[in-house]
PDB file of N, CA and C in Angstrom:
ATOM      1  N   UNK A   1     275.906 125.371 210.052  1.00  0.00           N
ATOM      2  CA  UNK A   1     276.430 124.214 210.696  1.00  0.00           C
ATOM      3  C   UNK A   1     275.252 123.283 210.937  1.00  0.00           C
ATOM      4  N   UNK A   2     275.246 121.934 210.729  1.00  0.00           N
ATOM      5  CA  UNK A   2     274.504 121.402 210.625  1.00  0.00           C
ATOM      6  C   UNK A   2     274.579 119.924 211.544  1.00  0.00           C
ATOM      7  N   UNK A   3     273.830 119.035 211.909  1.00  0.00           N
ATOM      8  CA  UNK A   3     274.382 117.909 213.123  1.00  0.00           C
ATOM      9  C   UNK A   3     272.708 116.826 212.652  1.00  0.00           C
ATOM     10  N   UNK A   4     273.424 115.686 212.031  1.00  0.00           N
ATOM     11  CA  UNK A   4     271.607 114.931 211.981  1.00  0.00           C
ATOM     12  C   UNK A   4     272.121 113.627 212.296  1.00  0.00           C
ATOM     13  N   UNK A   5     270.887 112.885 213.228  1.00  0.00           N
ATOM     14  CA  UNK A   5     271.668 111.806 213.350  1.00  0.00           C
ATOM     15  C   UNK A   5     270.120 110.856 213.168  1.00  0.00           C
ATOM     16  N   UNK A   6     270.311 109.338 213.733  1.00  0.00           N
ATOM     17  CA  UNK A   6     268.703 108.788 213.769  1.00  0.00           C
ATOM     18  C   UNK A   6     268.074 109.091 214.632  1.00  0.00           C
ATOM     19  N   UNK A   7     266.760 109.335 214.763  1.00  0.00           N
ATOM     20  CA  UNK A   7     265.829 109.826 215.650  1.00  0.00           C
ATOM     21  C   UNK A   7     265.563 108.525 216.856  1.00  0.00           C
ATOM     22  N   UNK A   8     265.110 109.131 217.611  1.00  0.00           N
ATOM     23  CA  UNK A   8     265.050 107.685 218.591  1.00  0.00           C
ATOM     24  C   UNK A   8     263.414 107.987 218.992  1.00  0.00           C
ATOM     25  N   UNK A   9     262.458 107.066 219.093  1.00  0.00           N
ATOM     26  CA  UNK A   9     262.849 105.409 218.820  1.00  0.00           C
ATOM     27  C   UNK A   9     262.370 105.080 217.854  1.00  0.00           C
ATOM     28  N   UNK A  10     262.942 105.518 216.599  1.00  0.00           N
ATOM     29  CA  UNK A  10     262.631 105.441 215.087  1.00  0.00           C
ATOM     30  C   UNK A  10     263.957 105.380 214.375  1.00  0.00           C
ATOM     31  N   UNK A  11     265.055 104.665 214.712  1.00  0.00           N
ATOM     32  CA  UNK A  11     266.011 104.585 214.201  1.00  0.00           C
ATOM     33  C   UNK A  11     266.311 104.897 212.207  1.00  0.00           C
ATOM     34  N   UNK A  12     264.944 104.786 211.848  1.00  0.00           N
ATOM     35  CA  UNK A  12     265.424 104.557 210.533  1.00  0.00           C
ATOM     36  C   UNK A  12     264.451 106.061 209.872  1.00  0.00           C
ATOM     37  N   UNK A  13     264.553 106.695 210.660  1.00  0.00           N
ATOM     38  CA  UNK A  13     264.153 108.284 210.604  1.00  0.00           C
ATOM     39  C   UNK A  13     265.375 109.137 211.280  1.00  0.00           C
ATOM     40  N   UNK A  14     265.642 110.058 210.621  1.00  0.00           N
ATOM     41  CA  UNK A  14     266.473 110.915 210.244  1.00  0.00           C
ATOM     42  C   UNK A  14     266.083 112.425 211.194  1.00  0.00           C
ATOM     43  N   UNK A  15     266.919 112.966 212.067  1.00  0.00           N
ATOM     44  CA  UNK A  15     266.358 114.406 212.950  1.00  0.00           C
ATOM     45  C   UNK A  15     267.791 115.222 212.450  1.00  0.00           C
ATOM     46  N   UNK A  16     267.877 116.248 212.080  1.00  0.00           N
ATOM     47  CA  UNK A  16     268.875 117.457 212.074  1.00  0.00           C
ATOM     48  C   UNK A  16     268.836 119.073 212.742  1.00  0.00           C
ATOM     49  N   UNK A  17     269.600 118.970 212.897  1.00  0.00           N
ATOM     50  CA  UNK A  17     269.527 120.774 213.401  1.00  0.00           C
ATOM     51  C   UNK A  17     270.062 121.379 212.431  1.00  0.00           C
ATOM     52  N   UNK A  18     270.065 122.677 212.264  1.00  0.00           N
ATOM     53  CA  UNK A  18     270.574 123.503 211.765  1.00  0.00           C
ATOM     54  C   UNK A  18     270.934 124.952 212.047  1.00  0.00           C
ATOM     55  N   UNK A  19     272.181 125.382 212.125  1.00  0.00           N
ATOM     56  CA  UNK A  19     272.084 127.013 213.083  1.00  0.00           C
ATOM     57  C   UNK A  19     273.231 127.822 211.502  1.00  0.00           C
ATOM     58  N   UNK A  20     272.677 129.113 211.121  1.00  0.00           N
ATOM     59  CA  UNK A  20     273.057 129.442 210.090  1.00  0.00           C
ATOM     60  C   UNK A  20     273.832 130.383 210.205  1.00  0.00           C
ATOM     61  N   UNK A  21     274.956 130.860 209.223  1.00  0.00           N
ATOM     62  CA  UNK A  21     275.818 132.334 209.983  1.00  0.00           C
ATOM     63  C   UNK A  21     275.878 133.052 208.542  1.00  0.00           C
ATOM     64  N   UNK A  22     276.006 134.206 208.963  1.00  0.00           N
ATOM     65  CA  UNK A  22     276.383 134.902 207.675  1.00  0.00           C
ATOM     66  C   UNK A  22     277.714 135.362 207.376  1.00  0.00           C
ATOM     67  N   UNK A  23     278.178 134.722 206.290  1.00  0.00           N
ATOM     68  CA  UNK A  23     279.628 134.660 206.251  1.00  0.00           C
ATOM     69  C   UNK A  23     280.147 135.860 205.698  1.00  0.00           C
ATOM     70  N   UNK A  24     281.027 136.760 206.515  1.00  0.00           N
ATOM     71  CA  UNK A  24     281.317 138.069 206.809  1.00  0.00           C
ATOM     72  C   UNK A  24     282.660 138.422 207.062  1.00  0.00           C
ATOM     73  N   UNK A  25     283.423 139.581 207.215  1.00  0.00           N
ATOM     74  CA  UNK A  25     284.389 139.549 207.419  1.00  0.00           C
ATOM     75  C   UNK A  25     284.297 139.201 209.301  1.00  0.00           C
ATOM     76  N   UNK A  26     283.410 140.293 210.062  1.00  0.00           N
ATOM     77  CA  UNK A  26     283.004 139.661 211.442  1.00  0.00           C
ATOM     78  C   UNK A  26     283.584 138.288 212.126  1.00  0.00           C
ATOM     79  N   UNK A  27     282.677 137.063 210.948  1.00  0.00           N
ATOM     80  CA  UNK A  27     282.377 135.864 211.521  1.00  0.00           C
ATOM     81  C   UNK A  27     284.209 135.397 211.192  1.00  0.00           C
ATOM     82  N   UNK A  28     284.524 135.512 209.914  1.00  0.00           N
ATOM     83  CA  UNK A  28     286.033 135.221 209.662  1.00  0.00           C
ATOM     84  C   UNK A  28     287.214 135.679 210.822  1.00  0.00           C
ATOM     85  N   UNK A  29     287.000 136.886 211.009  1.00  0.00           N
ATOM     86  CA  UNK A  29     287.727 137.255 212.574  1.00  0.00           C
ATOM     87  C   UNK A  29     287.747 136.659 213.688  1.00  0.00           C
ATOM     88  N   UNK A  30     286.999 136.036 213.640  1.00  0.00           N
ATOM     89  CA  UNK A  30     285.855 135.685 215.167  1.00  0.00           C
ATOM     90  C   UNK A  30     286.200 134.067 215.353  1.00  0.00           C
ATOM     91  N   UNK A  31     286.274 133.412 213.789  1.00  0.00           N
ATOM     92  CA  UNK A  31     286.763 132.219 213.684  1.00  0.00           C
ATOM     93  C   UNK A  31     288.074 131.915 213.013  1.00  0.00           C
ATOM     94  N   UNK A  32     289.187 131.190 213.945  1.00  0.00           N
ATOM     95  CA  UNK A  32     290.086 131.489 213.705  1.00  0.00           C
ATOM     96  C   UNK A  32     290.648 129.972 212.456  1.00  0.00           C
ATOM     97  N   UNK A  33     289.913 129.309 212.541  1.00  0.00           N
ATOM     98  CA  UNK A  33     289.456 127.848 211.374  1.00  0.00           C
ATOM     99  C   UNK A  33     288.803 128.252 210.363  1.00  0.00           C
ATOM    100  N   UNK A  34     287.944 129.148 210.427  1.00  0.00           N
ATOM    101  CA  UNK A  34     287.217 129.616 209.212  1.00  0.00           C
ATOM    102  C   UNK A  34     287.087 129.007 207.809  1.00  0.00           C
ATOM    103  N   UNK A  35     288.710 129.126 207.427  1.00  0.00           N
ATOM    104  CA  UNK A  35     289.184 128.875 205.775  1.00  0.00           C
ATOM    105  C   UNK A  35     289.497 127.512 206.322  1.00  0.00           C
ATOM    106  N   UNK A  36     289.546 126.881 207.346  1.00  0.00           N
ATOM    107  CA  UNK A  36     289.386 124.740 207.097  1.00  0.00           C
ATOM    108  C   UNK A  36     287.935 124.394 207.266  1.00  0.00           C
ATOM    109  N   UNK A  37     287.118 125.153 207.128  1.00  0.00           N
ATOM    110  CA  UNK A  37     285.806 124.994 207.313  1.00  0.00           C
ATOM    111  C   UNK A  37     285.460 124.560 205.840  1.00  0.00           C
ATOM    112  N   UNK A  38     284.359 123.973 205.465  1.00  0.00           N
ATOM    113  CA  UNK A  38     283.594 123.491 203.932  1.00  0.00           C
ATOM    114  C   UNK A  38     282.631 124.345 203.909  1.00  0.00           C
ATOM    115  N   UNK A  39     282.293 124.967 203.232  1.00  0.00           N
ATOM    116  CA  UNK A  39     281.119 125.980 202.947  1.00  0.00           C
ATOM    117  C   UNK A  39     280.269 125.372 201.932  1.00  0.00           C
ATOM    118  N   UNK A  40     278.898 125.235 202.227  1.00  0.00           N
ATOM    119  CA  UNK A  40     278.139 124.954 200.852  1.00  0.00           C
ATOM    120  C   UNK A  40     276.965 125.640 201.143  1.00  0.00           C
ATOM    121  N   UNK A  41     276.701 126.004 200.439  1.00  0.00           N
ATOM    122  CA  UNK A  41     275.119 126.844 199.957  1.00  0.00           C
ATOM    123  C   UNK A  41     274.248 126.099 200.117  1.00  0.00           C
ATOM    124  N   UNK A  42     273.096 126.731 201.128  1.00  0.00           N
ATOM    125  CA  UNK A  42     271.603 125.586 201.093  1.00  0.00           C
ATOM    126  C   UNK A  42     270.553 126.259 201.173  1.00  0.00           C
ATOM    127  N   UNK A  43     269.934 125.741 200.859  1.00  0.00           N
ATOM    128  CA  UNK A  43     268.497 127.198 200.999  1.00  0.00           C
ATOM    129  C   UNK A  43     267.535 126.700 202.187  1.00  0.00           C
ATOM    130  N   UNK A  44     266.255 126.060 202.457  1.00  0.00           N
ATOM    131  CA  UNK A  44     265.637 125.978 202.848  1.00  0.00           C
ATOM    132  C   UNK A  44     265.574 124.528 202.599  1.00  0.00           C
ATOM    133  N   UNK A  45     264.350 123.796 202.881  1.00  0.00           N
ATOM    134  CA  UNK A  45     264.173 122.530 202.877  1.00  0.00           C
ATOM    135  C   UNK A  45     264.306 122.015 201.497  1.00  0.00           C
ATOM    136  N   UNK A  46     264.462 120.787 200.840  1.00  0.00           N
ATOM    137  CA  UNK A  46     264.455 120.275 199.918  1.00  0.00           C
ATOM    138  C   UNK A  46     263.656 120.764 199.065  1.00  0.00           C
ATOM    139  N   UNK A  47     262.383 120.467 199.456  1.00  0.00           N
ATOM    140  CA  UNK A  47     261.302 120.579 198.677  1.00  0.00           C
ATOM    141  C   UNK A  47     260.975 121.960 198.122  1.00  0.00           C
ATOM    142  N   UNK A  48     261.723 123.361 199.187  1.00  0.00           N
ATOM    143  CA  UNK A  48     261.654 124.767 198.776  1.00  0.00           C
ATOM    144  C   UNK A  48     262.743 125.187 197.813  1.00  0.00           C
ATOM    145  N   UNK A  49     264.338 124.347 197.463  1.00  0.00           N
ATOM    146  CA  UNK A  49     265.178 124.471 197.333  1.00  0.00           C
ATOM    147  C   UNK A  49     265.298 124.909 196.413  1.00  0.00           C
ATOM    148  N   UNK A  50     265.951 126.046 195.570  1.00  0.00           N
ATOM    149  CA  UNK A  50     265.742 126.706 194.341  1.00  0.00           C
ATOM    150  C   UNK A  50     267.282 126.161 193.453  1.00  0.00           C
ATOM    151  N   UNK A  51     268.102 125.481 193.815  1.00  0.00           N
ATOM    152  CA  UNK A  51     269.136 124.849 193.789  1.00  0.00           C
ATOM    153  C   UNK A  51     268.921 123.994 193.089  1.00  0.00           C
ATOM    154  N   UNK A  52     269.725 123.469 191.722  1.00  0.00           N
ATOM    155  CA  UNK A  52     269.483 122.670 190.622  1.00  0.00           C
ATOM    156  C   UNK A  52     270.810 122.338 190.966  1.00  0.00           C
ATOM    157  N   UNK A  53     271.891 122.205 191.297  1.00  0.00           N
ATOM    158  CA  UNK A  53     273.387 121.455 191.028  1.00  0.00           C
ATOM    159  C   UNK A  53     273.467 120.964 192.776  1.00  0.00           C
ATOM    160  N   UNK A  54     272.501 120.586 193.233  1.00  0.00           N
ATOM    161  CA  UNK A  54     272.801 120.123 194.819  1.00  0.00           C
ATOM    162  C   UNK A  54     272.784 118.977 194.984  1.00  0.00           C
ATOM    163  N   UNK A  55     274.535 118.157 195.244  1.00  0.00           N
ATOM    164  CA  UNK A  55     274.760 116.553 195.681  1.00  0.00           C
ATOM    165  C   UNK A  55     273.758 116.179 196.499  1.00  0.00           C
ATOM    166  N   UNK A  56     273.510 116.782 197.625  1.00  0.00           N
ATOM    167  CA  UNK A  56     273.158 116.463 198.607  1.00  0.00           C
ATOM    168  C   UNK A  56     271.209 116.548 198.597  1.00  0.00           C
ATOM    169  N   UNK A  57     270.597 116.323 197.460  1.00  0.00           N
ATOM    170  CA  UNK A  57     269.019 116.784 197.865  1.00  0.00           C
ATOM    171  C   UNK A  57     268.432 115.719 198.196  1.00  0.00           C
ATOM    172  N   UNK A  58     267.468 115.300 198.896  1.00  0.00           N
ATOM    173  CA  UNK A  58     266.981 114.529 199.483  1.00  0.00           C
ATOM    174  C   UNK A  58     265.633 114.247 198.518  1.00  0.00           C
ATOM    175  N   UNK A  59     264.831 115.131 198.492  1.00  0.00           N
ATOM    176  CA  UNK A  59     263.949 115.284 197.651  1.00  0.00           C
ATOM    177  C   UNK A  59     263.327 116.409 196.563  1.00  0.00           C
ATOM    178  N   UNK A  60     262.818 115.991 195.668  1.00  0.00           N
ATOM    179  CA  UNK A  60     262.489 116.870 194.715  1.00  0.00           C
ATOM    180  C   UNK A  60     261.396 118.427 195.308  1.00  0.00           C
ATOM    181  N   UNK A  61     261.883 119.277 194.487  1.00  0.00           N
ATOM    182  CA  UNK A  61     261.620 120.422 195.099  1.00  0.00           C
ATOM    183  C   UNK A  61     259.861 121.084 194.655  1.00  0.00           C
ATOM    184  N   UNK A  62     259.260 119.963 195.765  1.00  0.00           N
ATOM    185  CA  UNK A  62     257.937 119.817 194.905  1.00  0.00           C
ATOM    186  C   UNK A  62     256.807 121.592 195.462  1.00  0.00           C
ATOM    187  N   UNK A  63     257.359 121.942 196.291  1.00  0.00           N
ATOM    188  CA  UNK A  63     256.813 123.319 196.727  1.00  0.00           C
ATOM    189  C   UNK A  63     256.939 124.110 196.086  1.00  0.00           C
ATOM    190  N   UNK A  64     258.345 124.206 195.393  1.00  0.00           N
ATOM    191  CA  UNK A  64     258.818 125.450 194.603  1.00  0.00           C
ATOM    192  C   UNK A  64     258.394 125.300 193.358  1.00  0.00           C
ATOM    193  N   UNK A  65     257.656 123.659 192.837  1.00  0.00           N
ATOM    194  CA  UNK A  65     256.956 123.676 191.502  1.00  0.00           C
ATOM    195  C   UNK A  65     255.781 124.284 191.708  1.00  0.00           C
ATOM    196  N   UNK A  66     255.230 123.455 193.264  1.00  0.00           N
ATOM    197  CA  UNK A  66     253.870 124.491 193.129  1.00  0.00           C
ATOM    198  C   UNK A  66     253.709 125.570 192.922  1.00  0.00           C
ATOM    199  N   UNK A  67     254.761 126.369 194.002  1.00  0.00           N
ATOM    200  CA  UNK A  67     254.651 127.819 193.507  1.00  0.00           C
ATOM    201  C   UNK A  67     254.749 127.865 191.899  1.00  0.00           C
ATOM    202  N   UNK A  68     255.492 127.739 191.143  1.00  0.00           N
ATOM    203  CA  UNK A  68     255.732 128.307 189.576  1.00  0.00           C
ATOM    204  C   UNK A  68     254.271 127.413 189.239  1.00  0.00           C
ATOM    205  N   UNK A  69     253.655 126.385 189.668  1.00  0.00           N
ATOM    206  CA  UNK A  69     252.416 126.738 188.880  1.00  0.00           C
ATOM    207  C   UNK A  69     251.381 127.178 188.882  1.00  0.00           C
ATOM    208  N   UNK A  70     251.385 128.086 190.154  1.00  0.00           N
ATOM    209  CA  UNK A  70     250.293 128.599 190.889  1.00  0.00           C
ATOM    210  C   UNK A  70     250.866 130.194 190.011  1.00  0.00           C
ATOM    211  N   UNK A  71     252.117 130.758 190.506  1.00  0.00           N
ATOM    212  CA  UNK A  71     251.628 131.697 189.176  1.00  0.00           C
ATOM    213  C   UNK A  71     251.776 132.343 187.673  1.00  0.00           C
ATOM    214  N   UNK A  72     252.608 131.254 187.226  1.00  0.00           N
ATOM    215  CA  UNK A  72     251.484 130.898 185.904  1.00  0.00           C
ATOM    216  C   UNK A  72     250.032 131.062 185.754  1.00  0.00           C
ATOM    217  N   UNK A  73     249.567 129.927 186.185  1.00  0.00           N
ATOM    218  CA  UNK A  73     248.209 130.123 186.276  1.00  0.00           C
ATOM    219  C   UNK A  73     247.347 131.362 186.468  1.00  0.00           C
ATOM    220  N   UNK A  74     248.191 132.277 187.155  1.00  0.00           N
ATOM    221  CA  UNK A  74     247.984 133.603 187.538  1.00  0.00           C
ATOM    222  C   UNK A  74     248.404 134.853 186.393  1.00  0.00           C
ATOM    223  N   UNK A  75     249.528 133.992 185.820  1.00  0.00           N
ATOM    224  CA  UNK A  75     249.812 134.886 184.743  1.00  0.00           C
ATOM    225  C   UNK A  75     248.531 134.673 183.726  1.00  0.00           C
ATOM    226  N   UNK A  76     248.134 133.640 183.268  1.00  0.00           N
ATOM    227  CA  UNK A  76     247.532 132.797 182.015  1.00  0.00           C
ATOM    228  C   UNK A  76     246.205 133.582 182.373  1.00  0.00           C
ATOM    229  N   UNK A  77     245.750 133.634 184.023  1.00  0.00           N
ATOM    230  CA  UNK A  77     244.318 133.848 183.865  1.00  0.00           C
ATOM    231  C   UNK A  77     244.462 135.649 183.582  1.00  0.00           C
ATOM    232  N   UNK A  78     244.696 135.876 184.205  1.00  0.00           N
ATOM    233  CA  UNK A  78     245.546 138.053 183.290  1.00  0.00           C
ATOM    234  C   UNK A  78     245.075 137.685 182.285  1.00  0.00           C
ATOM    235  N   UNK A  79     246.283 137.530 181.588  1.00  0.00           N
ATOM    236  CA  UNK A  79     246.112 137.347 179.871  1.00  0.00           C
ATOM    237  C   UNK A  79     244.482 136.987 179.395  1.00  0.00           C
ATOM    238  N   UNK A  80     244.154 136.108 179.929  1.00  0.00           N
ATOM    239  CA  UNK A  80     242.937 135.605 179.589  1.00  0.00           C
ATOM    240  C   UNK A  80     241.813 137.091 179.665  1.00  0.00           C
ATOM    241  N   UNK A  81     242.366 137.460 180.344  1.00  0.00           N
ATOM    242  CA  UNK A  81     240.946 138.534 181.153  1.00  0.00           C
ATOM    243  C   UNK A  81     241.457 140.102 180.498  1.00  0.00           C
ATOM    244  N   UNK A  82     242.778 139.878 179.917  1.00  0.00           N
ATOM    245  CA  UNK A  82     242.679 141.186 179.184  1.00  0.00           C
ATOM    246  C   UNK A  82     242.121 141.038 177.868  1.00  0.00           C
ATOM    247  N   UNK A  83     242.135 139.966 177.537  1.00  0.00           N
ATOM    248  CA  UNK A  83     242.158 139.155 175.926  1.00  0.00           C
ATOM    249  C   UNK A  83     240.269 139.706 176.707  1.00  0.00           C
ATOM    250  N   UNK A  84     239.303 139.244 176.829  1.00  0.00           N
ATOM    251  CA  UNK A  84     238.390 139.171 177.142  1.00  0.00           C
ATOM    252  C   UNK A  84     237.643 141.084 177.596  1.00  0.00           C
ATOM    253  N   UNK A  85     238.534 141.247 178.228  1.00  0.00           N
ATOM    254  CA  UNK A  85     238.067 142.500 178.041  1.00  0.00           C
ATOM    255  C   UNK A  85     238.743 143.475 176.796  1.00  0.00           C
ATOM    256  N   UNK A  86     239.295 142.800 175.844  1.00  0.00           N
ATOM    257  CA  UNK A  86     239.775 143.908 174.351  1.00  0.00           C
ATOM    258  C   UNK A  86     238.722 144.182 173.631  1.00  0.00           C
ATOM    259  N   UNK A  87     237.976 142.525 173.445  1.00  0.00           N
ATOM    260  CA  UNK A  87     237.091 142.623 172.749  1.00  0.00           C
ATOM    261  C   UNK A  87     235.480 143.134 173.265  1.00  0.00           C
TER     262      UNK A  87
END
């Protein structure tokens, strides 16, 4: 469940909360609206988001590139260092 509105006194900045549930038979019992509820999948912040079909992204998921090129790089230098120690 999620609630963002403008930040004050920065109107043209953006604040949200977020409180997460795990959707269960539990929580379905418990809520008797449940099935008029919208469910969508989100991961973490934009930028961590491993999510390629998301209406809603704000920004490009520039963390989760870093990671994939940090290890790569990690893969490449291996390779490199077995190649190096064959010969």
């Amino acid at each position: 469940m999620s609630v963002a509105r403008p930040a004050h006194p920065t109107p043209d900045t953006n604040v949200s909360v977020t409180l997460g549930f795990s959707i269960n038979d539990r929580l379905r019992s418990k809520i008797a609206f449940f099935d008029d509820v919208p469910i969508r999948e989100v991961s973490q912040t934009c930028e961590r988001c491993h999510l390629t079909d998301c209406t809603e992204r704000a920004a490009p998921p520039d963390v989760l590139h870093q990671v994939a090129v940090k290890q790569q790089i990690a893969l490449d230098l291996k390779a490199l260092n077995q190649k190096i120690n064959a010969t």
